[in-house]
PDBML (XML) file of the C-alpha atoms, coordinates in Angstrom:
<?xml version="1.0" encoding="UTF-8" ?>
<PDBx:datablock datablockName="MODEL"
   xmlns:PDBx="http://pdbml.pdb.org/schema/pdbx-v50.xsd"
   xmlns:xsi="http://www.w3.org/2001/XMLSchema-instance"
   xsi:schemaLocation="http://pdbml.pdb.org/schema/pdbx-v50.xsd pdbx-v50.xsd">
   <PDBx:atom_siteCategory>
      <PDBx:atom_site id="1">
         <PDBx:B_iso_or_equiv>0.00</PDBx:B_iso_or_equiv>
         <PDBx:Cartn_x>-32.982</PDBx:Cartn_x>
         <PDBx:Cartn_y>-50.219</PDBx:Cartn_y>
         <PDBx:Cartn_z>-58.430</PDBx:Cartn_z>
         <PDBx:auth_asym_id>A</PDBx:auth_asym_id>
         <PDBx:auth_atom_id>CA</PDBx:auth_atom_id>
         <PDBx:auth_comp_id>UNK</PDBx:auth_comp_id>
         <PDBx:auth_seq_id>1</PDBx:auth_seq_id>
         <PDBx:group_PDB>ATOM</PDBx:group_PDB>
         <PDBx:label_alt_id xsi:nil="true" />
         <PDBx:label_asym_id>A</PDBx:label_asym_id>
         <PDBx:label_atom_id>CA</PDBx:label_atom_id>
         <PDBx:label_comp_id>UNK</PDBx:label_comp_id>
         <PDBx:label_entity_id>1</PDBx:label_entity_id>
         <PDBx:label_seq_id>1</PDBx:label_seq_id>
         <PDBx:occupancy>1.00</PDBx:occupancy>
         <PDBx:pdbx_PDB_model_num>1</PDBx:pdbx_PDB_model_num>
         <PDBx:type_symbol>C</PDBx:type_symbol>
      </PDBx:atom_site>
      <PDBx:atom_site id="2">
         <PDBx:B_iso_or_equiv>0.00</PDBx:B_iso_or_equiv>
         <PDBx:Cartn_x>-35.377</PDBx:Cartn_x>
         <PDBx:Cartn_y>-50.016</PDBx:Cartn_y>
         <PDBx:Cartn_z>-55.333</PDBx:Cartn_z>
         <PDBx:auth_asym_id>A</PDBx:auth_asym_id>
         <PDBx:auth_atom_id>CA</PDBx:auth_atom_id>
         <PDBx:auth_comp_id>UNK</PDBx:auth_comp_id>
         <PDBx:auth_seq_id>2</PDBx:auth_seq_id>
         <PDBx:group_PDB>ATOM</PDBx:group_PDB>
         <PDBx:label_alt_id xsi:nil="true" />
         <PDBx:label_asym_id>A</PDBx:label_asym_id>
         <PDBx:label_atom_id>CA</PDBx:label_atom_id>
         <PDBx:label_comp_id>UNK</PDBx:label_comp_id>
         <PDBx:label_entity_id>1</PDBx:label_entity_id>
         <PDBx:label_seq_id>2</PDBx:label_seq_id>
         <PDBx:occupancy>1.00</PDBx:occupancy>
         <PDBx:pdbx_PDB_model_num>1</PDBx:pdbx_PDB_model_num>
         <PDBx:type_symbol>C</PDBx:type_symbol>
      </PDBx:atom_site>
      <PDBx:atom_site id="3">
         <PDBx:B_iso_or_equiv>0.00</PDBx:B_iso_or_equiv>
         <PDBx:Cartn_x>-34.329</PDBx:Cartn_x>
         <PDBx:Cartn_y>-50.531</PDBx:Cartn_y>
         <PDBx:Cartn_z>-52.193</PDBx:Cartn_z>
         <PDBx:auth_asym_id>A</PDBx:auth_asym_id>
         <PDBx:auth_atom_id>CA</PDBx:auth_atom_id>
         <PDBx:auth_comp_id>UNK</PDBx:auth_comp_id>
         <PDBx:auth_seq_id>3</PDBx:auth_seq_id>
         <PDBx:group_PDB>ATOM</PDBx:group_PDB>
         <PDBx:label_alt_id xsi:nil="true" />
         <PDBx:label_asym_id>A</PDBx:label_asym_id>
         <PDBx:label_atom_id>CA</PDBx:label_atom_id>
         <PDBx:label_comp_id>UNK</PDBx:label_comp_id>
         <PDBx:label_entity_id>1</PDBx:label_entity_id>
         <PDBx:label_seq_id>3</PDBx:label_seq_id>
         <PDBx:occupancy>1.00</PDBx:occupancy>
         <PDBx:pdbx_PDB_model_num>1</PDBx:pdbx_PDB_model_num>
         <PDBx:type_symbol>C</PDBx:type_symbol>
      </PDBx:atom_site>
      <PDBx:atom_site id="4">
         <PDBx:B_iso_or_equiv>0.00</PDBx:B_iso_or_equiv>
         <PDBx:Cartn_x>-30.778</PDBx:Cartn_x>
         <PDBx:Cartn_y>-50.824</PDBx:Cartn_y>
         <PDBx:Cartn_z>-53.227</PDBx:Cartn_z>
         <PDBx:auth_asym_id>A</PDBx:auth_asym_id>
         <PDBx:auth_atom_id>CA</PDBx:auth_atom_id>
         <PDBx:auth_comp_id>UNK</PDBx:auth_comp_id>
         <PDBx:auth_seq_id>4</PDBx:auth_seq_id>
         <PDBx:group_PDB>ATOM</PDBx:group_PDB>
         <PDBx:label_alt_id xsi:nil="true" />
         <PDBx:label_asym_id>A</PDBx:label_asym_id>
         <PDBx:label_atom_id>CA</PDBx:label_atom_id>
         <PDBx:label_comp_id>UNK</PDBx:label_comp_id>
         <PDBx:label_entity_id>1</PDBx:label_entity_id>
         <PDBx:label_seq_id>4</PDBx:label_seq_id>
         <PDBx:occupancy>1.00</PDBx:occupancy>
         <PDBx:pdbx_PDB_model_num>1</PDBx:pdbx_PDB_model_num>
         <PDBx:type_symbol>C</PDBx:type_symbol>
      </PDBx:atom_site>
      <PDBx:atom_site id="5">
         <PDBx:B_iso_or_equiv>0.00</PDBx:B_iso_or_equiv>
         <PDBx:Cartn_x>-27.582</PDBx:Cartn_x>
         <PDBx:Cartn_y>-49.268</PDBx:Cartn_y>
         <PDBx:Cartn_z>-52.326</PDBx:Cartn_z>
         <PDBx:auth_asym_id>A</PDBx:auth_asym_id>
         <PDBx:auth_atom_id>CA</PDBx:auth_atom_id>
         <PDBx:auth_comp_id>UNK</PDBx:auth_comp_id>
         <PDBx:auth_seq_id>5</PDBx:auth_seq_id>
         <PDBx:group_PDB>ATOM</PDBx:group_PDB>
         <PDBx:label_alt_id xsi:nil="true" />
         <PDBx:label_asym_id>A</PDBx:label_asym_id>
         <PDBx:label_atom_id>CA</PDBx:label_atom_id>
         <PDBx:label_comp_id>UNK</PDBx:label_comp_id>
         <PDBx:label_entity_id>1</PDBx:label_entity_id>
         <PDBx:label_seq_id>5</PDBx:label_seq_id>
         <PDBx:occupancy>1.00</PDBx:occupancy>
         <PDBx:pdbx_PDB_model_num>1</PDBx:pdbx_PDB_model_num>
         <PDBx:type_symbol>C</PDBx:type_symbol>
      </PDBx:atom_site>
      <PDBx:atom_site id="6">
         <PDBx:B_iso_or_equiv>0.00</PDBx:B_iso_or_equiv>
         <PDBx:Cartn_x>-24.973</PDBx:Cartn_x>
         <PDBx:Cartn_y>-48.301</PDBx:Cartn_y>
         <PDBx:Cartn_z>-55.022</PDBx:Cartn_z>
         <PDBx:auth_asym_id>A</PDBx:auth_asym_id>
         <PDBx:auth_atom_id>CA</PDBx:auth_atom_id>
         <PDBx:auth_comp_id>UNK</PDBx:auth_comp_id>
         <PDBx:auth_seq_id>6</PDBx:auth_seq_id>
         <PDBx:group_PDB>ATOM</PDBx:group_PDB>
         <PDBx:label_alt_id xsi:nil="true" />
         <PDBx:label_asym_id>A</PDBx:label_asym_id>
         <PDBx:label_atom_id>CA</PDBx:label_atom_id>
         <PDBx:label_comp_id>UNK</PDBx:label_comp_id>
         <PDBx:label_entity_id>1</PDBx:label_entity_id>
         <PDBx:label_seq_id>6</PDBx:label_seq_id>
         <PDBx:occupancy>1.00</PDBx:occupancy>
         <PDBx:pdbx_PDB_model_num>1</PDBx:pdbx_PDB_model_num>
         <PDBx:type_symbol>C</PDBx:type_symbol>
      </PDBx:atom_site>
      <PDBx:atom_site id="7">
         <PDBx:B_iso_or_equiv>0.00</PDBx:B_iso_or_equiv>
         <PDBx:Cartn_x>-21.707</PDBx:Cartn_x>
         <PDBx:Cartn_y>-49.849</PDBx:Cartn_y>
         <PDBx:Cartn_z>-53.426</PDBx:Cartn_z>
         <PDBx:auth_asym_id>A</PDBx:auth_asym_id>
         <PDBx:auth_atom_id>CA</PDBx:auth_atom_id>
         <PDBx:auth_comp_id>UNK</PDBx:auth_comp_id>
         <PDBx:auth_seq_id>7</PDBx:auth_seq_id>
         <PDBx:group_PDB>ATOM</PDBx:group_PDB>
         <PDBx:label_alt_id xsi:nil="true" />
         <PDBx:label_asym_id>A</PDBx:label_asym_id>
         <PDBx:label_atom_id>CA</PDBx:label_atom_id>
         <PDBx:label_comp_id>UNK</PDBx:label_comp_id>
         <PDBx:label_entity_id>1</PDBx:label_entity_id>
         <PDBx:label_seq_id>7</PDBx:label_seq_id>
         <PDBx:occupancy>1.00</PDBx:occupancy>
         <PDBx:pdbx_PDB_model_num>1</PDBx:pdbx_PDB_model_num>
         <PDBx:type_symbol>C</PDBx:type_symbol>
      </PDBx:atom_site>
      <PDBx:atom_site id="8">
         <PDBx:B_iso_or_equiv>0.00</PDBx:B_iso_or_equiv>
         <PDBx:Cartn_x>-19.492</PDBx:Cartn_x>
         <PDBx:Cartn_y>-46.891</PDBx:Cartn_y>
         <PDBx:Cartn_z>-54.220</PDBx:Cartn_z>
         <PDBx:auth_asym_id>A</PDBx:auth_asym_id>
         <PDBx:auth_atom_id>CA</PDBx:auth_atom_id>
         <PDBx:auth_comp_id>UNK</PDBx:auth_comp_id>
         <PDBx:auth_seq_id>8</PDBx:auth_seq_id>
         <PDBx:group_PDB>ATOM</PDBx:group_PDB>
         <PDBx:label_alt_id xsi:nil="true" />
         <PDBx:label_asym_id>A</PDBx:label_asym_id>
         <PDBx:label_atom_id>CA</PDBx:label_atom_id>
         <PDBx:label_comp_id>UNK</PDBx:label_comp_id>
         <PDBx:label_entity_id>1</PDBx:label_entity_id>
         <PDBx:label_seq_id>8</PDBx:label_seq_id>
         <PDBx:occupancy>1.00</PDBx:occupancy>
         <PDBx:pdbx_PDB_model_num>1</PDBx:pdbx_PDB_model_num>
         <PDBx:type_symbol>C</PDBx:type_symbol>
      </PDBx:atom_site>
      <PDBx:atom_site id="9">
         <PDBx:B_iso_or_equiv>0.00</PDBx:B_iso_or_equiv>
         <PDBx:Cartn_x>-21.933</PDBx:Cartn_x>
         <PDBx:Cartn_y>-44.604</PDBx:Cartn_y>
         <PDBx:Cartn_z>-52.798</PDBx:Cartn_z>
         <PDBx:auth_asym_id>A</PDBx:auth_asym_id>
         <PDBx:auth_atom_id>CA</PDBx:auth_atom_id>
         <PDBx:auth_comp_id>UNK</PDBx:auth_comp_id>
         <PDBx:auth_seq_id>9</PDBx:auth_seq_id>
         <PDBx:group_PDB>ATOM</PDBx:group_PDB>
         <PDBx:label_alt_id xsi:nil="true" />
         <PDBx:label_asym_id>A</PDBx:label_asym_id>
         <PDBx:label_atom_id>CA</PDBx:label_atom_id>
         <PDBx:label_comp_id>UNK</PDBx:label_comp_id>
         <PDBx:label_entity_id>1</PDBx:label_entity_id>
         <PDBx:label_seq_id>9</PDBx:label_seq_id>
         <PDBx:occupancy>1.00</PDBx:occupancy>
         <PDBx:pdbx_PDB_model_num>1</PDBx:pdbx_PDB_model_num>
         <PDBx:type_symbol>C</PDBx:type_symbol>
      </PDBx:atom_site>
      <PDBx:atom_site id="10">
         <PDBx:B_iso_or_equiv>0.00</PDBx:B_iso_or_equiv>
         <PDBx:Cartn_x>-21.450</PDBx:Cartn_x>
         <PDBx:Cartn_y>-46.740</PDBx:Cartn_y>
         <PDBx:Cartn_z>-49.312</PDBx:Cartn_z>
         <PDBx:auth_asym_id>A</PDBx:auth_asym_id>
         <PDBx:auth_atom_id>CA</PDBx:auth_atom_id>
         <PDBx:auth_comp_id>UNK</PDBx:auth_comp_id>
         <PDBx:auth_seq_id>10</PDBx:auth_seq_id>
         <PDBx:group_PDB>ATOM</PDBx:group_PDB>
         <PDBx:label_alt_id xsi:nil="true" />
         <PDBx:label_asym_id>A</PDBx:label_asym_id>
         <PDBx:label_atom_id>CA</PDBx:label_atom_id>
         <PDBx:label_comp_id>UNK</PDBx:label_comp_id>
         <PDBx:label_entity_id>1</PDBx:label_entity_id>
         <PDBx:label_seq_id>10</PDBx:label_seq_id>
         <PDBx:occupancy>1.00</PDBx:occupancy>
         <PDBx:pdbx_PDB_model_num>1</PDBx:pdbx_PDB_model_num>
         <PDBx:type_symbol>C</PDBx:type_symbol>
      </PDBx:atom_site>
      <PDBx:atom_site id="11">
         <PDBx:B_iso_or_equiv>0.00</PDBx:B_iso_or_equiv>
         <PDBx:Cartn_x>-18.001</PDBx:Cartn_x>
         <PDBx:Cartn_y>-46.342</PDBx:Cartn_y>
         <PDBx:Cartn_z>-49.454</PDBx:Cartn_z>
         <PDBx:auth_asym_id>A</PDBx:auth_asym_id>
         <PDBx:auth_atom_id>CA</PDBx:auth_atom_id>
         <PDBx:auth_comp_id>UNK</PDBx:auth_comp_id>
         <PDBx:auth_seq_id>11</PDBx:auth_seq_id>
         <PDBx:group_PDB>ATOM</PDBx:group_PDB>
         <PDBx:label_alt_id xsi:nil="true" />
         <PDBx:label_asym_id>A</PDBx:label_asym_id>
         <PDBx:label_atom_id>CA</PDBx:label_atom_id>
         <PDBx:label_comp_id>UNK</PDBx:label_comp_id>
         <PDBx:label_entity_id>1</PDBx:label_entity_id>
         <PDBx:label_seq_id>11</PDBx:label_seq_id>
         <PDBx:occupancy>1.00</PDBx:occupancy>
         <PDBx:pdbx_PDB_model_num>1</PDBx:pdbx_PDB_model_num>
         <PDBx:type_symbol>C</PDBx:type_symbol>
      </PDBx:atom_site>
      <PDBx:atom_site id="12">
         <PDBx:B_iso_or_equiv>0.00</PDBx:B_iso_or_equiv>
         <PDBx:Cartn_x>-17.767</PDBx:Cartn_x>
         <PDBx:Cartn_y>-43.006</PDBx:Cartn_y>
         <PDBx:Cartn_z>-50.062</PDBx:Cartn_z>
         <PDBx:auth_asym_id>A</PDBx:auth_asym_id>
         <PDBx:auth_atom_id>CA</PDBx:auth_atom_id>
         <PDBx:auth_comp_id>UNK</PDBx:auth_comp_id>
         <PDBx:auth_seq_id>12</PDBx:auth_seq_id>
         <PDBx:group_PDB>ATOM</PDBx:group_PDB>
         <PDBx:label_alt_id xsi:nil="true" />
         <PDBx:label_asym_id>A</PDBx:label_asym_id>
         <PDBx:label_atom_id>CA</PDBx:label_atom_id>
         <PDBx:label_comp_id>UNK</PDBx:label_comp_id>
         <PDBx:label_entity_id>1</PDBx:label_entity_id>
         <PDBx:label_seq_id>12</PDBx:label_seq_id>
         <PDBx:occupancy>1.00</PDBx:occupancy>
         <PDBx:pdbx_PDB_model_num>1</PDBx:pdbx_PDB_model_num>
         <PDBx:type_symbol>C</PDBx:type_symbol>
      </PDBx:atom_site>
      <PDBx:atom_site id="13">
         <PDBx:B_iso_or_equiv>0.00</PDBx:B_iso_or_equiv>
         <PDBx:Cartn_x>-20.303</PDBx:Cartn_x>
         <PDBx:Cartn_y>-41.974</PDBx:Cartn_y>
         <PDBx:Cartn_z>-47.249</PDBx:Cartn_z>
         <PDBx:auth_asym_id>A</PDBx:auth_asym_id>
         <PDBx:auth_atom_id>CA</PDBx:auth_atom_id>
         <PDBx:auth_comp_id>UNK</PDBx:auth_comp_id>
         <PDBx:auth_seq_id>13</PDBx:auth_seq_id>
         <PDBx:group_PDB>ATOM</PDBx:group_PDB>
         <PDBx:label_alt_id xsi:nil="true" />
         <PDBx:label_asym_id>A</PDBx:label_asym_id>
         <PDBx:label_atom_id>CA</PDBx:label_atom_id>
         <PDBx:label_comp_id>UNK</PDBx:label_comp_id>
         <PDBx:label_entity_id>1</PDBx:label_entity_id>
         <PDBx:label_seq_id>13</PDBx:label_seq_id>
         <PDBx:occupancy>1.00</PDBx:occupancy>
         <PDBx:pdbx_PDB_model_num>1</PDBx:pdbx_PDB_model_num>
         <PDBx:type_symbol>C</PDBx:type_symbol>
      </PDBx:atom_site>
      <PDBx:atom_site id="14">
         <PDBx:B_iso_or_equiv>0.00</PDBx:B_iso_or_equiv>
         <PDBx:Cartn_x>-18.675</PDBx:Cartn_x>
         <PDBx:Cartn_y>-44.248</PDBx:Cartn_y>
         <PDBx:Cartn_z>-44.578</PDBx:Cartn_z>
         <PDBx:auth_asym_id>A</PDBx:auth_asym_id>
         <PDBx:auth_atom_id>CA</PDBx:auth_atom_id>
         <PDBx:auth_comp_id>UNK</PDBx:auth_comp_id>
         <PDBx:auth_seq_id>14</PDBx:auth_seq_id>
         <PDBx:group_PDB>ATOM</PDBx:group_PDB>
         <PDBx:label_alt_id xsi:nil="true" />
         <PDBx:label_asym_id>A</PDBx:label_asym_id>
         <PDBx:label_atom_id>CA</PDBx:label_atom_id>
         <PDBx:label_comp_id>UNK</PDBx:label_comp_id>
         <PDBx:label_entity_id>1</PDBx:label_entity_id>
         <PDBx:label_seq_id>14</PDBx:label_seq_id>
         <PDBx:occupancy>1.00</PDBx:occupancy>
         <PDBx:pdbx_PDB_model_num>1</PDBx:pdbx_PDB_model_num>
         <PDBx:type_symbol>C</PDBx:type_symbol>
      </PDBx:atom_site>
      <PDBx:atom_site id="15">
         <PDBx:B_iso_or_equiv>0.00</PDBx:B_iso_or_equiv>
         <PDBx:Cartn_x>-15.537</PDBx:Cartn_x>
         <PDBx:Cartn_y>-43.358</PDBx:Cartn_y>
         <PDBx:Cartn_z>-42.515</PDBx:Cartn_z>
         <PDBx:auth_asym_id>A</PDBx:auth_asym_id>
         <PDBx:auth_atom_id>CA</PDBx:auth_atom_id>
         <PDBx:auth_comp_id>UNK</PDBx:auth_comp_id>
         <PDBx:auth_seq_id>15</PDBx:auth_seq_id>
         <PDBx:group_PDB>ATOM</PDBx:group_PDB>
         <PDBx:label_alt_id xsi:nil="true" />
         <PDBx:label_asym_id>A</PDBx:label_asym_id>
         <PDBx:label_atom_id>CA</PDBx:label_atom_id>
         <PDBx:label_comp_id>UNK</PDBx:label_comp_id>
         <PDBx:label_entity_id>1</PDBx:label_entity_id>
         <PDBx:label_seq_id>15</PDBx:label_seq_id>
         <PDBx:occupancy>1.00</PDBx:occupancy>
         <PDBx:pdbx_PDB_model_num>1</PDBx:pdbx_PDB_model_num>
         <PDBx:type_symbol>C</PDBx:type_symbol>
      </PDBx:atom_site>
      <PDBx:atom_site id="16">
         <PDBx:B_iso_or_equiv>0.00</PDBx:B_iso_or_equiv>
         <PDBx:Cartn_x>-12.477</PDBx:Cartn_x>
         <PDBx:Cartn_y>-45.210</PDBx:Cartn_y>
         <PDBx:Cartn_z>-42.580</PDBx:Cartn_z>
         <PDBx:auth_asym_id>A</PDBx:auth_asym_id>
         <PDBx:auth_atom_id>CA</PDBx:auth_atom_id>
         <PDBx:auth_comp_id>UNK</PDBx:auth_comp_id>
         <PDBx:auth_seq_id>16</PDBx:auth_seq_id>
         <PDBx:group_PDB>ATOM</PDBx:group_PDB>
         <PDBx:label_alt_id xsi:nil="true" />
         <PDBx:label_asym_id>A</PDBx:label_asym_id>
         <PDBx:label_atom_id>CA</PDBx:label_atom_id>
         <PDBx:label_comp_id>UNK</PDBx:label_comp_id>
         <PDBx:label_entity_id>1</PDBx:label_entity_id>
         <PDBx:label_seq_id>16</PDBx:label_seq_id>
         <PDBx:occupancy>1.00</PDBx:occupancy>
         <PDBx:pdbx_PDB_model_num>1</PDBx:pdbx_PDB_model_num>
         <PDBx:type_symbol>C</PDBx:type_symbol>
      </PDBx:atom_site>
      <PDBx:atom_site id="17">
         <PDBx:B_iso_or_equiv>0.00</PDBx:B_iso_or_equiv>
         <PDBx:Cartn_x>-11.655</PDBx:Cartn_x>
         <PDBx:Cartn_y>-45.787</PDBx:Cartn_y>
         <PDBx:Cartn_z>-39.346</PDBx:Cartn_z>
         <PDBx:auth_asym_id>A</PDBx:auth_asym_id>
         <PDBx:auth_atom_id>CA</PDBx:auth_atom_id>
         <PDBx:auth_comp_id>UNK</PDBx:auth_comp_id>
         <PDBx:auth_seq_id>17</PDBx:auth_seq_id>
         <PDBx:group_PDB>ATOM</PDBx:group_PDB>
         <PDBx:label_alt_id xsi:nil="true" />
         <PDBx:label_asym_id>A</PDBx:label_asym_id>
         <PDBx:label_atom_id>CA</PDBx:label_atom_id>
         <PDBx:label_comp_id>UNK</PDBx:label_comp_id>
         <PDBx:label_entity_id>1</PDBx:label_entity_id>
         <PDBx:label_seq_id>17</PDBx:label_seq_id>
         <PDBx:occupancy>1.00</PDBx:occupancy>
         <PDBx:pdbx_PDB_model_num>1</PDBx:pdbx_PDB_model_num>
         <PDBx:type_symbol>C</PDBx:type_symbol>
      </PDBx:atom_site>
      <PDBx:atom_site id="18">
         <PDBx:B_iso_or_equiv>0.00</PDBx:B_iso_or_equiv>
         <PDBx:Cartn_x>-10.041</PDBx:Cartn_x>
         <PDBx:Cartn_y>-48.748</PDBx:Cartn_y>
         <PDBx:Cartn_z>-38.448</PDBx:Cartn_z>
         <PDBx:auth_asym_id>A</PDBx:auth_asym_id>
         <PDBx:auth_atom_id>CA</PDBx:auth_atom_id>
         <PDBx:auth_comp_id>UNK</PDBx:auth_comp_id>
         <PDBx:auth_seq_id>18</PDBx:auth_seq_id>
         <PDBx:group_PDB>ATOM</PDBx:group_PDB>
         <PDBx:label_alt_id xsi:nil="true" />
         <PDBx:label_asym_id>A</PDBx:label_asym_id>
         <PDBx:label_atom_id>CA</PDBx:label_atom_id>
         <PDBx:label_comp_id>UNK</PDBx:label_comp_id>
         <PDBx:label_entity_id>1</PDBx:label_entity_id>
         <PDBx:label_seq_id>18</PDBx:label_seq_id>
         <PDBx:occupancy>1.00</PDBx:occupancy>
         <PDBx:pdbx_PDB_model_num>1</PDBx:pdbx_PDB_model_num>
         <PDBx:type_symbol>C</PDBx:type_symbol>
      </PDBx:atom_site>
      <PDBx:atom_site id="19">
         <PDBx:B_iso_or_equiv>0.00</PDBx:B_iso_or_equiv>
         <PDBx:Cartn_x>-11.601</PDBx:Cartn_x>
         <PDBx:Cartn_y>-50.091</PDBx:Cartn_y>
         <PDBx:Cartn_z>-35.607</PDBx:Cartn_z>
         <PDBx:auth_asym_id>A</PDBx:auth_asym_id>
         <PDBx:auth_atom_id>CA</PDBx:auth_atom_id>
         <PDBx:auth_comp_id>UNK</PDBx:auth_comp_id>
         <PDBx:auth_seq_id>19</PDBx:auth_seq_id>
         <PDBx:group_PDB>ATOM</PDBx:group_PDB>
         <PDBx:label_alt_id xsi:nil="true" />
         <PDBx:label_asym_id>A</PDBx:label_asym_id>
         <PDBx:label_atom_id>CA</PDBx:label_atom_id>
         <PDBx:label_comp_id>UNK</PDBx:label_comp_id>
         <PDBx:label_entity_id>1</PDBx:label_entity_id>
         <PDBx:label_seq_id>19</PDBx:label_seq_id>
         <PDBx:occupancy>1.00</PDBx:occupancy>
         <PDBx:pdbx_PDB_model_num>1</PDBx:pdbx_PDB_model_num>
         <PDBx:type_symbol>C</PDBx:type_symbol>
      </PDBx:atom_site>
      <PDBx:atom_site id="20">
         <PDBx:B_iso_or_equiv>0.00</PDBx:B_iso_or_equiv>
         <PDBx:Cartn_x>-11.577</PDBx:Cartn_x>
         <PDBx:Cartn_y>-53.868</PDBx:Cartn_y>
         <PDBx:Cartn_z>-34.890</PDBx:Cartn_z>
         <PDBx:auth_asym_id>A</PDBx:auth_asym_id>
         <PDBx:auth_atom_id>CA</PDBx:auth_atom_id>
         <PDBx:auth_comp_id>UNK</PDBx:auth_comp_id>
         <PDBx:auth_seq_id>20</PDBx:auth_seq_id>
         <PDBx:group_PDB>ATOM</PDBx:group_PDB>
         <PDBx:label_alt_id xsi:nil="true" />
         <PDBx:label_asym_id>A</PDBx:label_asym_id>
         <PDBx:label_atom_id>CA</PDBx:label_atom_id>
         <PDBx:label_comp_id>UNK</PDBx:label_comp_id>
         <PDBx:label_entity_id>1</PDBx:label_entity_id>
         <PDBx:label_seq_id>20</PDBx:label_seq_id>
         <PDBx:occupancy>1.00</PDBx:occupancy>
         <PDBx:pdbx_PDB_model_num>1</PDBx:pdbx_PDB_model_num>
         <PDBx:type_symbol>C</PDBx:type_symbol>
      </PDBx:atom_site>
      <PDBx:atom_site id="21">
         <PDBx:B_iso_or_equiv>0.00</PDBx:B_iso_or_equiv>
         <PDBx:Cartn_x>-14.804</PDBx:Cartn_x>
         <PDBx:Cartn_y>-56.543</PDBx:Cartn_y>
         <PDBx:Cartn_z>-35.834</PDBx:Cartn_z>
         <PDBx:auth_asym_id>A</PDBx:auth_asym_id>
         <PDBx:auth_atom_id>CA</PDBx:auth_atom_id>
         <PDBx:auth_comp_id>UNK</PDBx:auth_comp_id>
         <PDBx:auth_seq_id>21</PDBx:auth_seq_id>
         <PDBx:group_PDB>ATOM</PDBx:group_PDB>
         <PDBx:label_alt_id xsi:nil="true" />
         <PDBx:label_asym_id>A</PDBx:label_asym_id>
         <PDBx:label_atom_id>CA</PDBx:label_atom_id>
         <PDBx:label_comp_id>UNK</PDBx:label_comp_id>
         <PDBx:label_entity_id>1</PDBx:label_entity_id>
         <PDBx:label_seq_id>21</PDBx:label_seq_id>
         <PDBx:occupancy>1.00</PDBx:occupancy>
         <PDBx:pdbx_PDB_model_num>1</PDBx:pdbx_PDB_model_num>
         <PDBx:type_symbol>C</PDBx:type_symbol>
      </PDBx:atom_site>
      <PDBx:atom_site id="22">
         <PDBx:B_iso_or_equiv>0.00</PDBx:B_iso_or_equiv>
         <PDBx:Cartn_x>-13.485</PDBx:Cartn_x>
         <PDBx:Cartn_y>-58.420</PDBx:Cartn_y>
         <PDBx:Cartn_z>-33.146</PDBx:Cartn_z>
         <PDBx:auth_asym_id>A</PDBx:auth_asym_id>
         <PDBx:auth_atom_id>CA</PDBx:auth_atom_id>
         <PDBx:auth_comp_id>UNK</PDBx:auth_comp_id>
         <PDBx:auth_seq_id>22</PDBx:auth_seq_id>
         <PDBx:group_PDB>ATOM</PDBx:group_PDB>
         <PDBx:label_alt_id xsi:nil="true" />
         <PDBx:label_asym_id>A</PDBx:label_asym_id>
         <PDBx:label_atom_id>CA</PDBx:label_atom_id>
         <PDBx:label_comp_id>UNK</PDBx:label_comp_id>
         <PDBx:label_entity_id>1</PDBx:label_entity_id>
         <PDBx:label_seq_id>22</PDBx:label_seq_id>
         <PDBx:occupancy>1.00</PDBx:occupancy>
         <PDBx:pdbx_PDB_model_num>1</PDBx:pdbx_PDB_model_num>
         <PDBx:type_symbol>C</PDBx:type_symbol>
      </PDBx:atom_site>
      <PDBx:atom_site id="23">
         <PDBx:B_iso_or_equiv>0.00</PDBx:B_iso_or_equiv>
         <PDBx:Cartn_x>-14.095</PDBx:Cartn_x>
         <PDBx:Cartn_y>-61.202</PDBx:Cartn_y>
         <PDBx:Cartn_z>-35.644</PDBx:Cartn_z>
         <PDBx:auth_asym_id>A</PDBx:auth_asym_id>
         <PDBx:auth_atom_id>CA</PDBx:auth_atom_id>
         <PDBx:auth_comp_id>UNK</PDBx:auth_comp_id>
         <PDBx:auth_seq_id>23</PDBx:auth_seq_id>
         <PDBx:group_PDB>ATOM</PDBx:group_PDB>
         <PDBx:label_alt_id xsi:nil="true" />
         <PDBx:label_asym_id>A</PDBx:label_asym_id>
         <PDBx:label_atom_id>CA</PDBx:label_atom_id>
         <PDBx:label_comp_id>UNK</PDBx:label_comp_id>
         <PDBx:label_entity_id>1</PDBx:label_entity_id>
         <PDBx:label_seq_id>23</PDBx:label_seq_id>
         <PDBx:occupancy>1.00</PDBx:occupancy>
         <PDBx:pdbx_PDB_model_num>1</PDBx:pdbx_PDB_model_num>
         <PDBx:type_symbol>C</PDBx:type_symbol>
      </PDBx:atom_site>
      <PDBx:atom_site id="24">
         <PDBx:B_iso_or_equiv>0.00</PDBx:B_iso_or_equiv>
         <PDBx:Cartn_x>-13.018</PDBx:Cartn_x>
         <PDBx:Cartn_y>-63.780</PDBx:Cartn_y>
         <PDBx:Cartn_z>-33.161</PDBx:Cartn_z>
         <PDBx:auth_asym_id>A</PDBx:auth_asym_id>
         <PDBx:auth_atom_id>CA</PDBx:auth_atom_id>
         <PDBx:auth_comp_id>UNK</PDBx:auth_comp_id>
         <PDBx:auth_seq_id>24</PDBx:auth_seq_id>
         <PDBx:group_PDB>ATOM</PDBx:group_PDB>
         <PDBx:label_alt_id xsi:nil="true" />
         <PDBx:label_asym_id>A</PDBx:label_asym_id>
         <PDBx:label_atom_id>CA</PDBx:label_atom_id>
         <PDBx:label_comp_id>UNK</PDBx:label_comp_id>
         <PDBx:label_entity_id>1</PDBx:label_entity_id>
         <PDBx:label_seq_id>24</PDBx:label_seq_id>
         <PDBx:occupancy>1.00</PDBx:occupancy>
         <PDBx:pdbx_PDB_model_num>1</PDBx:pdbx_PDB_model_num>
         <PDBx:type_symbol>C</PDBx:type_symbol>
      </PDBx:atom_site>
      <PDBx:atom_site id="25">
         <PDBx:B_iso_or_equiv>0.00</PDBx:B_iso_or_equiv>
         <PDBx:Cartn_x>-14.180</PDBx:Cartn_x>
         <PDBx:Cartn_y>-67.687</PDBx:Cartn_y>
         <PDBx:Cartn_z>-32.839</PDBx:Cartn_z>
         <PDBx:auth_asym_id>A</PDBx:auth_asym_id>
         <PDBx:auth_atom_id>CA</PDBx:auth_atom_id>
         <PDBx:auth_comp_id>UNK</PDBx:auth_comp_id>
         <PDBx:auth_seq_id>25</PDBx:auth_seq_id>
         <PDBx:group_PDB>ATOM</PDBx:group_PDB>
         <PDBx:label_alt_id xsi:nil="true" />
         <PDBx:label_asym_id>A</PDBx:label_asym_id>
         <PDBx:label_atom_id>CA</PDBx:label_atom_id>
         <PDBx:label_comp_id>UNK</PDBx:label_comp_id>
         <PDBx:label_entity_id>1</PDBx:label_entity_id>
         <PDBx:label_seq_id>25</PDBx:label_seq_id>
         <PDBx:occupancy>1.00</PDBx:occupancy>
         <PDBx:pdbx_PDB_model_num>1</PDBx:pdbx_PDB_model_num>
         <PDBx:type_symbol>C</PDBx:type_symbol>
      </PDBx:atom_site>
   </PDBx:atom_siteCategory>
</PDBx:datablock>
């Protein structure tokens, strides 16, 4: 709908590199 984002569109227009989150606690 409005202001959405189809979720295979995201993936498909994003890179895949594999860089870190650093998700660290």
């Amino acid at each position: 709908g409005e202001d959405t984002l189809q979720f295979q569109h995201l993936i498909s227009d994003s890179d895949e590199d594999r860089r870190s989150g650093n998700a660290k606690y």
